[in-house]
Protein backbone atom coordinates (compact mmCIF):
# COMPACT_ATOMS: atom_id res chain seq x y z
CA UNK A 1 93.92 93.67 94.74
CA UNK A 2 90.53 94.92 93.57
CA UNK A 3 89.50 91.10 93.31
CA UNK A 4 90.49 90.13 96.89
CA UNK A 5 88.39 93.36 98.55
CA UNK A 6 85.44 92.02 96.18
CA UNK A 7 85.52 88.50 97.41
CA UNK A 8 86.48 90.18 101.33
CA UNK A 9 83.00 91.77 100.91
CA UNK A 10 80.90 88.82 99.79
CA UNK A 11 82.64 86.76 101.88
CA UNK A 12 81.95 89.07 104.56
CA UNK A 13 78.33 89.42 103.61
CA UNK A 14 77.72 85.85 103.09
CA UNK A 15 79.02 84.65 106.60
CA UNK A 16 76.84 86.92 108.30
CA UNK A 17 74.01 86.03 106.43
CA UNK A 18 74.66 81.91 106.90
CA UNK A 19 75.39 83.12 111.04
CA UNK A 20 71.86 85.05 110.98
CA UNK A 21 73.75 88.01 112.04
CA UNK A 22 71.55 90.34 109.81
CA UNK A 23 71.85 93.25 112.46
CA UNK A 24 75.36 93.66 111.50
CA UNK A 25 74.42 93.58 107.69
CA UNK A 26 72.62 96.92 106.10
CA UNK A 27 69.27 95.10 104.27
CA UNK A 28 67.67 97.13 101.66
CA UNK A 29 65.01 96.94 98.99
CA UNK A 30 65.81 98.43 96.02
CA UNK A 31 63.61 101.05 94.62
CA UNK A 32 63.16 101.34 90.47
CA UNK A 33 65.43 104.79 90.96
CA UNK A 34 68.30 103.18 92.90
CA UNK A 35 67.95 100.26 90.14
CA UNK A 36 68.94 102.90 87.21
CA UNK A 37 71.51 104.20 89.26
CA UNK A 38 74.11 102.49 91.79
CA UNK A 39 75.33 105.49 92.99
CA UNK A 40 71.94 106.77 93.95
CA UNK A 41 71.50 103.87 96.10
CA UNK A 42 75.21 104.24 97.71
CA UNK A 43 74.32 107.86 98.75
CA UNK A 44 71.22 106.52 100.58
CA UNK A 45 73.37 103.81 102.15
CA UNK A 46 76.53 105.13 103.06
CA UNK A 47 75.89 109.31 102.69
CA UNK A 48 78.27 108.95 99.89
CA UNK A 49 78.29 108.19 95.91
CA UNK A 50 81.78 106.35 96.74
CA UNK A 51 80.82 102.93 97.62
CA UNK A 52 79.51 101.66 94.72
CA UNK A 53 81.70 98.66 94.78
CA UNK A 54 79.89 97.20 98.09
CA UNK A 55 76.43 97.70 96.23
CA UNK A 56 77.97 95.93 93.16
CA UNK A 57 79.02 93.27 95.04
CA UNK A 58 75.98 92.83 96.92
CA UNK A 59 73.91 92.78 93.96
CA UNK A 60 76.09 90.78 92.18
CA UNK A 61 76.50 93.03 89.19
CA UNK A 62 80.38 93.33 87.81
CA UNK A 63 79.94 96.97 86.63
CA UNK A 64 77.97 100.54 87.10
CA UNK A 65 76.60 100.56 83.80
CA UNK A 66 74.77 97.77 84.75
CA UNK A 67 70.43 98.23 86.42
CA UNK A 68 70.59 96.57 89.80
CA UNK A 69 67.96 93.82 90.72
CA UNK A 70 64.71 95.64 92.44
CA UNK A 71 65.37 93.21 95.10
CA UNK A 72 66.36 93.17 99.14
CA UNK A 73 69.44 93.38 99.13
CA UNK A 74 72.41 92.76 102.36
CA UNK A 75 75.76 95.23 101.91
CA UNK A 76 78.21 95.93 104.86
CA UNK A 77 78.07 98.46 107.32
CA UNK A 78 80.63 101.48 106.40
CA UNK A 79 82.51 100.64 109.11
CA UNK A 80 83.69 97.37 107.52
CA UNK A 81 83.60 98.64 103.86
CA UNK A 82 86.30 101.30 105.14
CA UNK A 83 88.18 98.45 107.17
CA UNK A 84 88.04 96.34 103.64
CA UNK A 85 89.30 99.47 101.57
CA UNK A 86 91.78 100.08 104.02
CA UNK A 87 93.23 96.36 104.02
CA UNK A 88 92.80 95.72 100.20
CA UNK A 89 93.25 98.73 97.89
């Protein structure tokens, strides 16, 4: 199931992007220290180290260990990361 709430996400973050509905997308630039560290940069996002599966996602990295692209980035809001949690894992 952890492959469907992946592609929910990008799906998810690709139709609003391809709709121009960027106000219900979070965009971000990465900094170098959120780069080194996705769960940095999910504590900024979402007040919590837990969601580094959106910012995976939206940086299209497949694991933690891996630096993040020091690039503007679109990810969910938490209300629809929690909706895609709650419907897929």
């Amino acid at each position: 199931m952890i492959n469907e709430y992946r592609n929910a996400i990008r799906d998810h973050i690709n139709r609003l992007i391809k709709q121009g509905k960027l106000n219900q997308l979070i965009v971000w630039d990465i900094q170098q220290d959120e780069a080194q560290d996705p769960t940095l940069l999910s504590l900024r996002m979402y007040g919590s180290r837990a969601y580094t599966d959106a910012i995976q996602v939206a940086c299209g990295t497949s694991g933690i260990w891996e630096k993040l692209p020091v690039k503007r980035i679109a990810v969910p809001l938490i209300a629809d990361v929690l909706e895609f949690r709650r419907e897929y894992l």
